[in-house]
C-alpha atoms as a PDB file:
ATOM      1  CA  UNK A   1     -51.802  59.076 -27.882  1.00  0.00           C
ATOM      2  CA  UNK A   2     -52.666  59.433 -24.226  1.00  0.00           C
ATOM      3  CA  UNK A   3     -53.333  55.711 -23.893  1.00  0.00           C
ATOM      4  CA  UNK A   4     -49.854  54.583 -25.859  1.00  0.00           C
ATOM      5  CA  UNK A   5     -47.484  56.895 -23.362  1.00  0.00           C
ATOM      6  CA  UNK A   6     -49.611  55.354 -20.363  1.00  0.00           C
ATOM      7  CA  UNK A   7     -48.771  51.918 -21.872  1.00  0.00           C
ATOM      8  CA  UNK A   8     -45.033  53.165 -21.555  1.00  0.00           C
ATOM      9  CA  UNK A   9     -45.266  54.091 -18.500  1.00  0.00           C
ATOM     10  CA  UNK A  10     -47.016  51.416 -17.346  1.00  0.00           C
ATOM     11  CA  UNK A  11     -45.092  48.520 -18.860  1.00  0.00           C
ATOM     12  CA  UNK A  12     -41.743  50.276 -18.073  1.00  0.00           C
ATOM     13  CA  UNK A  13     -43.065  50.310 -14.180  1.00  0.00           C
ATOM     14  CA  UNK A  14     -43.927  46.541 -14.436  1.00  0.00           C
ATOM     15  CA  UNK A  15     -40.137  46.051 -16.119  1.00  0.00           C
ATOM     16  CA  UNK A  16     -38.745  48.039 -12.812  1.00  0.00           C
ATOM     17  CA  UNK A  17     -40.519  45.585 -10.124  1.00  0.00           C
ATOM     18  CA  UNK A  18     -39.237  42.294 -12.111  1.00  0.00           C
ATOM     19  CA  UNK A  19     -35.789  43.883 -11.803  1.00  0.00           C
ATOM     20  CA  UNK A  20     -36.169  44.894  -8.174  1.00  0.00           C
ATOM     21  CA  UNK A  21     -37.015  41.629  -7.723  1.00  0.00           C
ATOM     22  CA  UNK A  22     -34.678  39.832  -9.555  1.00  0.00           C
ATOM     23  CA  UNK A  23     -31.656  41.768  -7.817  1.00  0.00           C
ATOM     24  CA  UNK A  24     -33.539  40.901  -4.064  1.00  0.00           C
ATOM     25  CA  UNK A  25     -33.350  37.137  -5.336  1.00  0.00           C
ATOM     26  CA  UNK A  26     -29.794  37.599  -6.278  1.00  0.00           C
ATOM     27  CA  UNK A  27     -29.227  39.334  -3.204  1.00  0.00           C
ATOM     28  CA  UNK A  28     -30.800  36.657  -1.085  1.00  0.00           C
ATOM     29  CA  UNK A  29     -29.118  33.692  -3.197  1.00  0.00           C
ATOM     30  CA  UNK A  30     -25.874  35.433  -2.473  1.00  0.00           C
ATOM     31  CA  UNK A  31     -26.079  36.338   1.256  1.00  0.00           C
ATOM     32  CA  UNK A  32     -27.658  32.768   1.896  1.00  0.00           C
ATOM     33  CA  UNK A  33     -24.770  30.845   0.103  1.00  0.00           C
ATOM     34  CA  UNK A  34     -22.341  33.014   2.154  1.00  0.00           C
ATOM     35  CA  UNK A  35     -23.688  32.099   5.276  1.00  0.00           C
ATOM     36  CA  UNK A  36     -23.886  28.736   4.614  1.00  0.00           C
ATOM     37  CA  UNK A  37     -20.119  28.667   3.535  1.00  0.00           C
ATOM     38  CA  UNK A  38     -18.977  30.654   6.791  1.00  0.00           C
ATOM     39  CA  UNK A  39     -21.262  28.231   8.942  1.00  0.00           C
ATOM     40  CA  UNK A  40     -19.725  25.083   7.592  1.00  0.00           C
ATOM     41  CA  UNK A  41     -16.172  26.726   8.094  1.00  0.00           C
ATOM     42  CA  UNK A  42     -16.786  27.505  11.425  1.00  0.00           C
ATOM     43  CA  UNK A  43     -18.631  24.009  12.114  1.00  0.00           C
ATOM     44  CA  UNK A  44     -15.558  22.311  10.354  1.00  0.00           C
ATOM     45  CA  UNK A  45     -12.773  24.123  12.714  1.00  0.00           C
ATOM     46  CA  UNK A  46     -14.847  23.522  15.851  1.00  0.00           C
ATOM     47  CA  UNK A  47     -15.110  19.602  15.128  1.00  0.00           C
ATOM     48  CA  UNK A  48     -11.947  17.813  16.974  1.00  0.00           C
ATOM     49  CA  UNK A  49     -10.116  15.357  14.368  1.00  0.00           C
ATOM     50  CA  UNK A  50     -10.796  12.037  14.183  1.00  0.00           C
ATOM     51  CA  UNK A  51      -6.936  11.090  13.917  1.00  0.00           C
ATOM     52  CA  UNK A  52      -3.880  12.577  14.709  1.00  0.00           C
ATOM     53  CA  UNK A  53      -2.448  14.533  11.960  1.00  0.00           C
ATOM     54  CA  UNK A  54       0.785  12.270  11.024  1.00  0.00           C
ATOM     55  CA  UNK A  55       4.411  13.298  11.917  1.00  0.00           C
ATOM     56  CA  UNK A  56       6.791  14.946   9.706  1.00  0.00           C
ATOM     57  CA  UNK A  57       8.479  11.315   9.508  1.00  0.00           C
ATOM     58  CA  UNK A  58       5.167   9.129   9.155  1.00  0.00           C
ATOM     59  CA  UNK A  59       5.233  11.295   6.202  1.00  0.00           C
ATOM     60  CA  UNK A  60       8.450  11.447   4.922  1.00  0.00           C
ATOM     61  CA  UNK A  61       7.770   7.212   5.259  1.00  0.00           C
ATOM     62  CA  UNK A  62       4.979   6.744   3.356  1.00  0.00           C
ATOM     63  CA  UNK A  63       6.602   8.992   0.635  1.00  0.00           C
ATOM     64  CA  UNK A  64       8.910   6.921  -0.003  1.00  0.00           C
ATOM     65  CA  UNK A  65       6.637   3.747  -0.133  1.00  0.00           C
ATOM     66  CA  UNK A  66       5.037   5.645  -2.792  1.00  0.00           C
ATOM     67  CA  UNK A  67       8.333   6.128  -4.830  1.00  0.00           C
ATOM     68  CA  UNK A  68       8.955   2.563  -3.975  1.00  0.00           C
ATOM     69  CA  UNK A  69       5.528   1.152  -5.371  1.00  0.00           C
ATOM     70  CA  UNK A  70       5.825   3.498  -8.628  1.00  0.00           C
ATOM     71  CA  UNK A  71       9.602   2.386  -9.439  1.00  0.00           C
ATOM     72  CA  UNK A  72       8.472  -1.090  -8.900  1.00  0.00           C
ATOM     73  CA  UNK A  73       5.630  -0.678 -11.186  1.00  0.00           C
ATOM     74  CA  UNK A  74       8.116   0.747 -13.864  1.00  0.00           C
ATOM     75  CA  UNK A  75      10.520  -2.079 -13.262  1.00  0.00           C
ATOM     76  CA  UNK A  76       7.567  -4.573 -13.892  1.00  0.00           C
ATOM     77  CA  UNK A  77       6.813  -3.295 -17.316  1.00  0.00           C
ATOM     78  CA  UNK A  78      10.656  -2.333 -18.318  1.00  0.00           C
ATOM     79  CA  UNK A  79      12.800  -4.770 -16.057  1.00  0.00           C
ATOM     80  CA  UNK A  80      15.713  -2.554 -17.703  1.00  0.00           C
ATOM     81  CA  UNK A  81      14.569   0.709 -17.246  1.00  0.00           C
ATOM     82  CA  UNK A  82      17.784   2.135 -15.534  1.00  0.00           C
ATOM     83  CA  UNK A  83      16.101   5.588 -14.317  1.00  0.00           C
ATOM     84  CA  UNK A  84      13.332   3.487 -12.757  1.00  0.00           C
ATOM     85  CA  UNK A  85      16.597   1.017 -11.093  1.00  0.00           C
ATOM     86  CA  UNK A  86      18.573   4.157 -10.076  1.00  0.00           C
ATOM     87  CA  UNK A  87      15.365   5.856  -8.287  1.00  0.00           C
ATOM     88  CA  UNK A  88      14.150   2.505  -6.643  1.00  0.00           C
ATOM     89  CA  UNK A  89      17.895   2.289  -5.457  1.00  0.00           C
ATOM     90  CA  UNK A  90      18.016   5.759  -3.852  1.00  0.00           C
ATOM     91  CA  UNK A  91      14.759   5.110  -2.464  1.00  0.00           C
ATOM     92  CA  UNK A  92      15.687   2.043  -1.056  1.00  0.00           C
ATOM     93  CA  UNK A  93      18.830   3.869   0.888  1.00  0.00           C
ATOM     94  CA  UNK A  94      16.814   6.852   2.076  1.00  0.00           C
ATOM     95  CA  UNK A  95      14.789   4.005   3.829  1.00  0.00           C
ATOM     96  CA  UNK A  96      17.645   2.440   4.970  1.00  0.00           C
ATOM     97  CA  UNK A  97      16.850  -0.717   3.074  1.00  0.00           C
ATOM     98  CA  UNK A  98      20.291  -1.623   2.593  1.00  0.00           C
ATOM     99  CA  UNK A  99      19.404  -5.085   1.270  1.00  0.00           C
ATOM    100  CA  UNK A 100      16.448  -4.206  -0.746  1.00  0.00           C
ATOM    101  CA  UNK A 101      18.810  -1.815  -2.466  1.00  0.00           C
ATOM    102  CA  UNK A 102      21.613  -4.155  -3.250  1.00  0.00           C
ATOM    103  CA  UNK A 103      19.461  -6.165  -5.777  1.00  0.00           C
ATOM    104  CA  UNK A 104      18.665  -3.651  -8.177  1.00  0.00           C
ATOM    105  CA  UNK A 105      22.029  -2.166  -7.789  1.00  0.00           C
ATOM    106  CA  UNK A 106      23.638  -5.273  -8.834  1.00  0.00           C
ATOM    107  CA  UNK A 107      21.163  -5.494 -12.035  1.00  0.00           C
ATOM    108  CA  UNK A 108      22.912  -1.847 -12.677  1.00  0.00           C
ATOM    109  CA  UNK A 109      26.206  -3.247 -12.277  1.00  0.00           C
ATOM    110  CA  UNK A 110      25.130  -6.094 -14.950  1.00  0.00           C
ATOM    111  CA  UNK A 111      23.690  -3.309 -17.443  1.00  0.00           C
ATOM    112  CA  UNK A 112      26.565  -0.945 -16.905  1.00  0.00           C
ATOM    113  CA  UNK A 113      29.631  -2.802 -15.792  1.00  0.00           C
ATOM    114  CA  UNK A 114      31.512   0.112 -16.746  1.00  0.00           C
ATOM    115  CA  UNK A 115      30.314   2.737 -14.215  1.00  0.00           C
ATOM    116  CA  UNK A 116      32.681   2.907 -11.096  1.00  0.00           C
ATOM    117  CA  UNK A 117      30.358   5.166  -9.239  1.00  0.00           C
ATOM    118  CA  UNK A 118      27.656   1.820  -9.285  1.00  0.00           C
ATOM    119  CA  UNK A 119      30.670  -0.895  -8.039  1.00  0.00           C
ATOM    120  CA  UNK A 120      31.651   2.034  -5.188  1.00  0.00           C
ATOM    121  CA  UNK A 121      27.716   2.234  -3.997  1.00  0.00           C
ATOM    122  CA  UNK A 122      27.566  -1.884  -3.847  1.00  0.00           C
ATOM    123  CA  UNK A 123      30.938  -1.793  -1.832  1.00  0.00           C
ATOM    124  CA  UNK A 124      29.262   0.904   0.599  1.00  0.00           C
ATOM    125  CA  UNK A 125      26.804  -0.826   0.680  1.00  0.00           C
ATOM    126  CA  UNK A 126      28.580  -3.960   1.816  1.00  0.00           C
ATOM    127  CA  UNK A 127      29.955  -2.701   3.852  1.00  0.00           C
ATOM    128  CA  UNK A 128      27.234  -0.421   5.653  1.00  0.00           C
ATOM    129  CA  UNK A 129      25.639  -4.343   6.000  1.00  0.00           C
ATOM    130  CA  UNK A 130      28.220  -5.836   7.369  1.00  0.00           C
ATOM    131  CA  UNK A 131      28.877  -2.733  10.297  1.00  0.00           C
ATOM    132  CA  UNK A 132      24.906  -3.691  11.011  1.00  0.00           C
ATOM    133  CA  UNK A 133      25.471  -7.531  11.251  1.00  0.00           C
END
């Protein structure tokens, strides 16, 4: 019986040291990925930039060039589509693309000659061109 308990004991001493050293693996894993992430944090704020970050209106800009290109791409597939003619129109006057606006505005107008609130935009419109000629 002697030798079975000092099996125990023995194989429940060999089952402690693979644990202790499974947790200092862990613990070295852990400590050794957190220094590496702080390091690169503190490499990556030290670094100056490359570029300038852009201005609030270099921003605001290529925004709307975005909303531009994806109306656009709508309007390619459904020449019709009068969400996609409204957006690229109010787009177009954010930018202050007075021309480029009139176009689809007057395809509107064709669709929908019965909205007033499209034939009162053109007219501003008109006439916002014509105060800039």
């Amino acid at each position: 019986m002697t030798s079975f308990n000092d099996y125990v004991e023995s194989r429940q001493a060999q089952i402690r040291r693979r644990q202790r050293v499974a947790a200092i693996v862990s613990a070295v894993c852990f400590l050794s990925s957190t220094v590496f992430a702080v390091a690169h944090f503190m490499t990556d704020n030290l670094r100056p930039l490359s570029q300038p970050a852009p201005t609030a209106q270099e921003s605001v800009d290529s925004q709307l060039e975005t909303q531009e290109k994806g109306y656009e791409l709508v309007l390619q597939r459904e020449p019709q589509n009068q969400v996609a003619l409204e957006g690229l129109v109010q787009t177009r006057l954010k930018m202050k693309s007075f021309q480029g606006a009139q176009q689809p505005l007057e395809k509107l107008i064709k669709l929908h000659p019965n909205r007033s609130d499209y034939q009162a935009l053109s007219e501003q419109i008109r006439q916002e061109m014509g105060d800039r000629k």
